[in-house]
PDB file of N, CA and C in Angstrom:
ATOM      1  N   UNK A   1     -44.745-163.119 -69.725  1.00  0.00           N
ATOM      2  CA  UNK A   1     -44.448-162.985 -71.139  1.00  0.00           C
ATOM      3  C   UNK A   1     -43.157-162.228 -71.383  1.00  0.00           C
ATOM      4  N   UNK A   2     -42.788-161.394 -70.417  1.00  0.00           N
ATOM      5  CA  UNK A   2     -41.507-160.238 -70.949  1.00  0.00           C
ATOM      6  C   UNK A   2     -40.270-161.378 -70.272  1.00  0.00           C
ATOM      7  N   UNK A   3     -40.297-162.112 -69.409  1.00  0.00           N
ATOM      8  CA  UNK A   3     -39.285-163.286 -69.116  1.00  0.00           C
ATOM      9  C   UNK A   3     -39.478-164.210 -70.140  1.00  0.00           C
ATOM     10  N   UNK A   4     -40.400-164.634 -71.209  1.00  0.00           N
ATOM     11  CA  UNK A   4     -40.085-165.432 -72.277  1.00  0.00           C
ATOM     12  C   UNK A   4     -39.977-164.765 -73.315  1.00  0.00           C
ATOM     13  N   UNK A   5     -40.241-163.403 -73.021  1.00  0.00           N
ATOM     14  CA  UNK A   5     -39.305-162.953 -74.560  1.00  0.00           C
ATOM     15  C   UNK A   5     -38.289-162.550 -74.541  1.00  0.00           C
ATOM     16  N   UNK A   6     -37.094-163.179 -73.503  1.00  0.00           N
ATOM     17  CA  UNK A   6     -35.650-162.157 -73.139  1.00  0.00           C
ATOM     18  C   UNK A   6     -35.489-163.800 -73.181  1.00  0.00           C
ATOM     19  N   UNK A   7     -35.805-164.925 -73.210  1.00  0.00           N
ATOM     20  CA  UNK A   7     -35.013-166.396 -73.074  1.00  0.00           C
ATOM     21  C   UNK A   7     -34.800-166.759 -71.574  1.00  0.00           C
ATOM     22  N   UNK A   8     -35.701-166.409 -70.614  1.00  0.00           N
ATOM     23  CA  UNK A   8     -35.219-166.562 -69.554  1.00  0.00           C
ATOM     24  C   UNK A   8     -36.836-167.497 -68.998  1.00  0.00           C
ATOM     25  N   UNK A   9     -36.624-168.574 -68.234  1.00  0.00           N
ATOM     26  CA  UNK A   9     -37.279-169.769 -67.462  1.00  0.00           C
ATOM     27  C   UNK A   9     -38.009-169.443 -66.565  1.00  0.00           C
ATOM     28  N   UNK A  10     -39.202-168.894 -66.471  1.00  0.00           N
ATOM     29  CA  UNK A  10     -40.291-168.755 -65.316  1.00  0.00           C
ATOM     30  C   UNK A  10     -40.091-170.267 -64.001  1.00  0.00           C
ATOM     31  N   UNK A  11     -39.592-169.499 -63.169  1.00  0.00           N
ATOM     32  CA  UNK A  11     -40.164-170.923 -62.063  1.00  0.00           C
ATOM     33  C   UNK A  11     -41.410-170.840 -61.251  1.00  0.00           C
ATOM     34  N   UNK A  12     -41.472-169.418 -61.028  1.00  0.00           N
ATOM     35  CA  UNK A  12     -43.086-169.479 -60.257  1.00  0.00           C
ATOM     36  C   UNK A  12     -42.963-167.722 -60.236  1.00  0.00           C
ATOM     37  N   UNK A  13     -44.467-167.244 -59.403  1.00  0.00           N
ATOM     38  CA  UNK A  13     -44.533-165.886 -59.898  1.00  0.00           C
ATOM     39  C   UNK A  13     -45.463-165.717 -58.662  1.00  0.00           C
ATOM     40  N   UNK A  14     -45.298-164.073 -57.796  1.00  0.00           N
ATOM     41  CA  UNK A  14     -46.316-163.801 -56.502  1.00  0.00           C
ATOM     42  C   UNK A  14     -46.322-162.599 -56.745  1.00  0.00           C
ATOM     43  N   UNK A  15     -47.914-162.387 -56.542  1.00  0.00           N
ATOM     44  CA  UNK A  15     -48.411-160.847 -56.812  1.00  0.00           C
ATOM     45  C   UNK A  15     -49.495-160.331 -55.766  1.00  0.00           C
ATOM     46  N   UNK A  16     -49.119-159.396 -55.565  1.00  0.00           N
ATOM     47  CA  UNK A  16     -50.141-159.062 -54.152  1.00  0.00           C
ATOM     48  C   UNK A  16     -50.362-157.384 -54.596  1.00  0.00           C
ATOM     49  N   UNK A  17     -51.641-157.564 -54.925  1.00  0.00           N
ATOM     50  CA  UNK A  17     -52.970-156.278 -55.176  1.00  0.00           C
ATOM     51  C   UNK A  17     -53.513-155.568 -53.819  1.00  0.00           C
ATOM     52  N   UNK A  18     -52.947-154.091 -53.695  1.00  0.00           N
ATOM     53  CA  UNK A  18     -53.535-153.644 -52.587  1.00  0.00           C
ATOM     54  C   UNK A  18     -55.111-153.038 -52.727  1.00  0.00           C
ATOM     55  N   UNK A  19     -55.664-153.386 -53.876  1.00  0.00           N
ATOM     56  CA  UNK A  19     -56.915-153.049 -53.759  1.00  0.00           C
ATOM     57  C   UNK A  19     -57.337-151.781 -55.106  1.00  0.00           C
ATOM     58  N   UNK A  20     -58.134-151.820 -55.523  1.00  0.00           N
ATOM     59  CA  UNK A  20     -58.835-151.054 -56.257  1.00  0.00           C
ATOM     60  C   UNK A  20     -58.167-149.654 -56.229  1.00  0.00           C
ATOM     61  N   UNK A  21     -57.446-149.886 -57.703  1.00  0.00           N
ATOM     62  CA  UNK A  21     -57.046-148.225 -57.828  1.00  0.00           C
ATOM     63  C   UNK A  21     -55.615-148.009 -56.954  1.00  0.00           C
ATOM     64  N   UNK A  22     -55.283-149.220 -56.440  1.00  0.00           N
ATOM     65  CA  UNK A  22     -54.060-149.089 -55.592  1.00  0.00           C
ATOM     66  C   UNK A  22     -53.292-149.814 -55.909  1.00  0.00           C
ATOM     67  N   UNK A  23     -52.058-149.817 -56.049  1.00  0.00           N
ATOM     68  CA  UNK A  23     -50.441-150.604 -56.376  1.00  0.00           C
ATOM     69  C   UNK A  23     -50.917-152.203 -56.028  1.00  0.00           C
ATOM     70  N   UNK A  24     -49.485-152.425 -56.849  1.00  0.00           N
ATOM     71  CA  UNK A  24     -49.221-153.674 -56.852  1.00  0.00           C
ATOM     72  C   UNK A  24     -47.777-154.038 -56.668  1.00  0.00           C
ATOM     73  N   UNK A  25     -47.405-155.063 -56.212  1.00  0.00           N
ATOM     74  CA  UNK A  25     -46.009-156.055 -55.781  1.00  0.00           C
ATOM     75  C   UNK A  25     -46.133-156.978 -56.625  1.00  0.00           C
ATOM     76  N   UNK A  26     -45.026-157.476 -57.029  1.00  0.00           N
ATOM     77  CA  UNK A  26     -44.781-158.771 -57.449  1.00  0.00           C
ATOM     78  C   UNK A  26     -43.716-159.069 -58.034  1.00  0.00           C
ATOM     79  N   UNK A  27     -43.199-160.362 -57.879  1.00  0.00           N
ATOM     80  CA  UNK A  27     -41.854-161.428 -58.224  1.00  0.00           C
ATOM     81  C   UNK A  27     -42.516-162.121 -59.552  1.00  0.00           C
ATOM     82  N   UNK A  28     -41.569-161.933 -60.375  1.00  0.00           N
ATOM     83  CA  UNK A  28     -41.633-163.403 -61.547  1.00  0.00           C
ATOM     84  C   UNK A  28     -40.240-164.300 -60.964  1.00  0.00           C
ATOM     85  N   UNK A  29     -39.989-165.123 -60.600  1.00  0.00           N
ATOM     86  CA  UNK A  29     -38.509-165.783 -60.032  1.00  0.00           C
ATOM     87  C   UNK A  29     -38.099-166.373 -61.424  1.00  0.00           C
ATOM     88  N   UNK A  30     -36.647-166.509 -61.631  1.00  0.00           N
ATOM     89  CA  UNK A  30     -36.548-167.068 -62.832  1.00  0.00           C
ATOM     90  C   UNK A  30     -35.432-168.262 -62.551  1.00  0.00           C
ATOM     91  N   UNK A  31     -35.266-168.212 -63.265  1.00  0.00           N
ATOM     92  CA  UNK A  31     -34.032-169.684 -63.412  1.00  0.00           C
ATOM     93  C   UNK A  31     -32.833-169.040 -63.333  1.00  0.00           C
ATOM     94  N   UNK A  32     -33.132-167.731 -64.005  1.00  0.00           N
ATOM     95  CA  UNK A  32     -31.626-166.659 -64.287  1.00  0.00           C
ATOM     96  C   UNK A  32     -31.694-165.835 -63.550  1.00  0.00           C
ATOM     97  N   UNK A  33     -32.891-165.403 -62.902  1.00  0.00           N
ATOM     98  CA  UNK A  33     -32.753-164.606 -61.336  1.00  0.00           C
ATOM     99  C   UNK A  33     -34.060-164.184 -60.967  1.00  0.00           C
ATOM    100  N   UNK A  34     -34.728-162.930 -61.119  1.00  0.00           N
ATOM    101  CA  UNK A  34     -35.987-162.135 -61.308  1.00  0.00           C
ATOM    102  C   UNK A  34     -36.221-160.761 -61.998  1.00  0.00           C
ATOM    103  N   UNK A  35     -37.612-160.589 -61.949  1.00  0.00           N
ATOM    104  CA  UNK A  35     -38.046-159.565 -62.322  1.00  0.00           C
ATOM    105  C   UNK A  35     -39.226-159.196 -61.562  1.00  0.00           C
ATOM    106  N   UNK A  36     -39.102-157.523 -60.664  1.00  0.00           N
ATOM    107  CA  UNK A  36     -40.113-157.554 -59.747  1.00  0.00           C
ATOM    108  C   UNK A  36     -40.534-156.183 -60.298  1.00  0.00           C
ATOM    109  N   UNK A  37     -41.480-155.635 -59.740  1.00  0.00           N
ATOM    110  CA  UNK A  37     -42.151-154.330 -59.969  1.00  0.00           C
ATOM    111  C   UNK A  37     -42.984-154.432 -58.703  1.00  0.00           C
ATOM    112  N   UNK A  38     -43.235-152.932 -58.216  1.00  0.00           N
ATOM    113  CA  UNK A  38     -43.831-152.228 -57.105  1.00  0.00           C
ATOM    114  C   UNK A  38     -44.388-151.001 -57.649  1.00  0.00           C
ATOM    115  N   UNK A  39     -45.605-150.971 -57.519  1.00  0.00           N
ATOM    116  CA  UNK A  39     -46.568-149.763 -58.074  1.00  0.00           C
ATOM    117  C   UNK A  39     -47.002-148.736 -57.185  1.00  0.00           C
ATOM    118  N   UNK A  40     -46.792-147.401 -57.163  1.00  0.00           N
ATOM    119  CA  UNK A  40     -47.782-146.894 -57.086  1.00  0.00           C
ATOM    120  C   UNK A  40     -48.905-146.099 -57.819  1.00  0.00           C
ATOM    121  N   UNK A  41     -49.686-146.437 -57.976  1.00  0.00           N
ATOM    122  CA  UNK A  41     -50.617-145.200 -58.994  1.00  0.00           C
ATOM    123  C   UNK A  41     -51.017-144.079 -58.766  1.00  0.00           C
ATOM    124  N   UNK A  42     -50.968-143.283 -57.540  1.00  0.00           N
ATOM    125  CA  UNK A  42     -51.639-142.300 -57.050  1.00  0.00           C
ATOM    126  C   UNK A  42     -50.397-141.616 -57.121  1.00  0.00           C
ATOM    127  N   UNK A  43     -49.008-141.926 -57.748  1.00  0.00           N
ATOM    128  CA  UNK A  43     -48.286-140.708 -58.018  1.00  0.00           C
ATOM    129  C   UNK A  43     -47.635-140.970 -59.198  1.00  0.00           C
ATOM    130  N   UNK A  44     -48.638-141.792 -60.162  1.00  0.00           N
ATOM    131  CA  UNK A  44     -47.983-142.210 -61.398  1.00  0.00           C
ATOM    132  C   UNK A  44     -46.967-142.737 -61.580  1.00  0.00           C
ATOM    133  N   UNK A  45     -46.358-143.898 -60.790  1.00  0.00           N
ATOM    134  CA  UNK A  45     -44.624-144.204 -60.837  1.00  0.00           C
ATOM    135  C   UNK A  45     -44.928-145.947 -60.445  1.00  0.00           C
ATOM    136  N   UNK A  46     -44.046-146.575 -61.362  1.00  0.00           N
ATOM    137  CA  UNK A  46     -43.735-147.971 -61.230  1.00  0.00           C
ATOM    138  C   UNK A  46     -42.345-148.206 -61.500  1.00  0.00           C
ATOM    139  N   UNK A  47     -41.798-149.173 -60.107  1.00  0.00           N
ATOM    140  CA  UNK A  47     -40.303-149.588 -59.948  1.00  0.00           C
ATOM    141  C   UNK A  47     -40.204-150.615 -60.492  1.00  0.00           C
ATOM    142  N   UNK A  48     -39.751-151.295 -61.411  1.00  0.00           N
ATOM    143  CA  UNK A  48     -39.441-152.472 -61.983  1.00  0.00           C
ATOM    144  C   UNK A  48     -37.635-152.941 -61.804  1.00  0.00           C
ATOM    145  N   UNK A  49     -37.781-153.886 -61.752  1.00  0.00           N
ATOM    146  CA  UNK A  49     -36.220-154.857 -61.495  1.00  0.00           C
ATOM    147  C   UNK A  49     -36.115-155.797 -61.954  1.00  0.00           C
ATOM    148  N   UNK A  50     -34.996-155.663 -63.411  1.00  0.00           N
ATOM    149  CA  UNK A  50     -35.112-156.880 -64.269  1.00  0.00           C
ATOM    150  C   UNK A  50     -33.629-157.230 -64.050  1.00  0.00           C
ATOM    151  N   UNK A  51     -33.394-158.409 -63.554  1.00  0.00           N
ATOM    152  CA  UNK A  51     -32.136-159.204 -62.949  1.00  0.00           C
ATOM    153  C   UNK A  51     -32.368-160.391 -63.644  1.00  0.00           C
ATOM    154  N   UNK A  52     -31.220-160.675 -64.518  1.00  0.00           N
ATOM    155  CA  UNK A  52     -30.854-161.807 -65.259  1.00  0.00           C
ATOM    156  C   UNK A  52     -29.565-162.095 -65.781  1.00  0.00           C
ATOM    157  N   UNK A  53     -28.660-163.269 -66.073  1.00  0.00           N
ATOM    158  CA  UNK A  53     -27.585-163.941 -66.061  1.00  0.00           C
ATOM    159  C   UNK A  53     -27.663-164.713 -67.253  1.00  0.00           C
ATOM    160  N   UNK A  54     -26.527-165.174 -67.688  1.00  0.00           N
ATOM    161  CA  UNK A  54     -26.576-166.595 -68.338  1.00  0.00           C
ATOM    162  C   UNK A  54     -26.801-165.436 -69.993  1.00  0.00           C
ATOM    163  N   UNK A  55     -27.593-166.842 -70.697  1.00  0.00           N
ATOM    164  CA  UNK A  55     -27.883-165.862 -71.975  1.00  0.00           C
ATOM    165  C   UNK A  55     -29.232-165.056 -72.082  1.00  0.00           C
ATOM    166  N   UNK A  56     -29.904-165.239 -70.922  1.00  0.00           N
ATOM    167  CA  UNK A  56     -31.366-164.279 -70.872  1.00  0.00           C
ATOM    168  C   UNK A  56     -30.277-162.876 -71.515  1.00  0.00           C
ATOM    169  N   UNK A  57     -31.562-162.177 -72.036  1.00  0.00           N
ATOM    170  CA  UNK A  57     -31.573-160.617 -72.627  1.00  0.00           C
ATOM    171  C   UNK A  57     -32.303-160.065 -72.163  1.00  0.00           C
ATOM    172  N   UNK A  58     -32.243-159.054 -70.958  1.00  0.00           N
ATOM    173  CA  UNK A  58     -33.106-158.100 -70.270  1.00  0.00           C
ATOM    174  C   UNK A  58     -33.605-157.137 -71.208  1.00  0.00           C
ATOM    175  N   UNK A  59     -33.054-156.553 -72.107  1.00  0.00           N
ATOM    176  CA  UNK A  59     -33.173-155.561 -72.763  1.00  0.00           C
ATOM    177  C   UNK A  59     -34.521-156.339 -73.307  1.00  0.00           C
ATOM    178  N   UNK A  60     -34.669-157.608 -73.917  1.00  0.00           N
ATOM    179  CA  UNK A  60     -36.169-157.631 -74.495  1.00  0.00           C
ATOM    180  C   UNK A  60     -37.343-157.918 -73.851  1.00  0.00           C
ATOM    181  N   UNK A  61     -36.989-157.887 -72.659  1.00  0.00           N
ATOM    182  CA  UNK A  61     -37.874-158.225 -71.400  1.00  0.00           C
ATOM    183  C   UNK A  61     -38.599-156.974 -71.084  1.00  0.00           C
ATOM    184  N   UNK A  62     -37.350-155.551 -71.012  1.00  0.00           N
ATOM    185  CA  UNK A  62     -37.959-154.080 -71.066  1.00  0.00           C
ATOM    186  C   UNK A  62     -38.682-153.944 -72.065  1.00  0.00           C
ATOM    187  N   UNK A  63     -38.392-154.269 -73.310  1.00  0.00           N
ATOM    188  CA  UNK A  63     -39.378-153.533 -74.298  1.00  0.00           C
ATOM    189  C   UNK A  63     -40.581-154.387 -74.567  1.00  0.00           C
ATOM    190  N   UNK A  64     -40.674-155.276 -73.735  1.00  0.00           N
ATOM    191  CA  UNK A  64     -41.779-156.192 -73.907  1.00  0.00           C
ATOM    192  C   UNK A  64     -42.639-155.392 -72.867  1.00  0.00           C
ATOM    193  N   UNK A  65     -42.290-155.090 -71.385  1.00  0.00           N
ATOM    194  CA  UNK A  65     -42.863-154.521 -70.022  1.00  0.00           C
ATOM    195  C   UNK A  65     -43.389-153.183 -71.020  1.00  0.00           C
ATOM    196  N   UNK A  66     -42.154-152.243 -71.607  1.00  0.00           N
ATOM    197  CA  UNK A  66     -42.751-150.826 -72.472  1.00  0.00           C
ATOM    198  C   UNK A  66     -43.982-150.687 -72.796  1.00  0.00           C
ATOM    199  N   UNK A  67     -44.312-152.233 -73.943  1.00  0.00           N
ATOM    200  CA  UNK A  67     -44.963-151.897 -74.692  1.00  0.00           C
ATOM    201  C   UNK A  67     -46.019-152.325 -73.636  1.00  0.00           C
ATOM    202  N   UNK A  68     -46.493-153.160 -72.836  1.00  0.00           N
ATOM    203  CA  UNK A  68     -47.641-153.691 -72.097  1.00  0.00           C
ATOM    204  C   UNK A  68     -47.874-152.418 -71.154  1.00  0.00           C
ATOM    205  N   UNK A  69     -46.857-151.442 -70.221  1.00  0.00           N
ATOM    206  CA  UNK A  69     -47.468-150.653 -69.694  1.00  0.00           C
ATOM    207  C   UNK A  69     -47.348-149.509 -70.193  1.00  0.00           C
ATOM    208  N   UNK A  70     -47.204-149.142 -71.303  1.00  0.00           N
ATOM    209  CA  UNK A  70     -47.293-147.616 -71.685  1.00  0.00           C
ATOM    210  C   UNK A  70     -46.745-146.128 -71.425  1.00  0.00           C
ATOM    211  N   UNK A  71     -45.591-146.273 -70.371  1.00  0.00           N
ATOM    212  CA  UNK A  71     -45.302-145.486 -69.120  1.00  0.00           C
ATOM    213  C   UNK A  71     -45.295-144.093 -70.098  1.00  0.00           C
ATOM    214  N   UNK A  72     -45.532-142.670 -69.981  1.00  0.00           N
ATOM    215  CA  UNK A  72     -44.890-141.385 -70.360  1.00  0.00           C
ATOM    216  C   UNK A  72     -43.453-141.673 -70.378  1.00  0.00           C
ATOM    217  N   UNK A  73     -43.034-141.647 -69.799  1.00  0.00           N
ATOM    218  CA  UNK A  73     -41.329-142.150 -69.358  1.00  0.00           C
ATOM    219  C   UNK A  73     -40.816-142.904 -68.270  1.00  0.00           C
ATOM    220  N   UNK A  74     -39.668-143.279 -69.465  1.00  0.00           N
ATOM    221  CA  UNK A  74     -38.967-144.568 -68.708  1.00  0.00           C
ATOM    222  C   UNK A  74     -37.273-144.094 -68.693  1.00  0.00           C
ATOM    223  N   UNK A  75     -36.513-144.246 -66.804  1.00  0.00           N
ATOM    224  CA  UNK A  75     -35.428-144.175 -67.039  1.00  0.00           C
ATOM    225  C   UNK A  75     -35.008-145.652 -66.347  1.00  0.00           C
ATOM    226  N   UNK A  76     -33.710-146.108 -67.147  1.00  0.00           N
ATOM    227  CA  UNK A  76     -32.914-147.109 -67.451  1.00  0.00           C
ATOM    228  C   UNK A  76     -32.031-146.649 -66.317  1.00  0.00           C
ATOM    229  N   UNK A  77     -31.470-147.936 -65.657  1.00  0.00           N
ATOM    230  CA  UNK A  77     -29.863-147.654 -65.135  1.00  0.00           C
ATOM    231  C   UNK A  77     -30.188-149.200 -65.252  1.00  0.00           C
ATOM    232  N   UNK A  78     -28.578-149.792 -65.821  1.00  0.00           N
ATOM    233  CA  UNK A  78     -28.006-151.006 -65.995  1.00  0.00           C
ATOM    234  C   UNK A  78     -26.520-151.007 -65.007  1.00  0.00           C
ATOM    235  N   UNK A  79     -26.805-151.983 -64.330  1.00  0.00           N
ATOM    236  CA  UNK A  79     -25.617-152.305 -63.638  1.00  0.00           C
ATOM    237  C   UNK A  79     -25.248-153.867 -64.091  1.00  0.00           C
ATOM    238  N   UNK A  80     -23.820-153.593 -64.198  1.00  0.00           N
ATOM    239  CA  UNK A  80     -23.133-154.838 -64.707  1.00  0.00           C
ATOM    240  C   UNK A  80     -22.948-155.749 -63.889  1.00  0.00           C
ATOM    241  N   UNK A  81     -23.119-156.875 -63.657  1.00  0.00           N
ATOM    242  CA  UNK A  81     -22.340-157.720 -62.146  1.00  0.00           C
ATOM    243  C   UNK A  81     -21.447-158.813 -62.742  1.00  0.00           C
ATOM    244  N   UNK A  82     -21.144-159.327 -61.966  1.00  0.00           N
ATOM    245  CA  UNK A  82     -19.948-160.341 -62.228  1.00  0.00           C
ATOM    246  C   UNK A  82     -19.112-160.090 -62.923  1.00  0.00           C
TER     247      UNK A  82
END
């Protein structure tokens, strides 16, 4: 859902659950690049990586992820490419 609310093309998506109460991995692949996240919960912290090109808008992809996981805090770093 946070890759169709930034305009960006789901091609397929892999998620791997280490078990009850324990992190998670996973790829959304896109047309315009990805978006992955790596969890851990047992120290309160999730890595997310929103990579996109073209006219996708990452920025509404974050506040879509915001509002679904709730985090205390969130820090941003944007790197420009091309």
């Amino acid at each position: 859902r946070a890759a169709e609310a930034a305009g960006a093309r789901v091609l397929g998506t892999h998620f791997h659950h280490f078990g009850a109460g324990a992190g998670v991995t996973g790829v959304v692949m896109l047309s315009e690049s990805h978006i992955s996240i790596h969890s851990w919960p047992e120290h309160r912290y999730a890595a997310l990586d929103i990579f996109m090109c073209g006219a996708a808008r990452p920025e509404l992809a974050l506040e879509r992820l915001r509002a679904r996981l709730a985090p205390e805090s969130v820090r941003v770093t944007t790197v420009e490419r091309g």
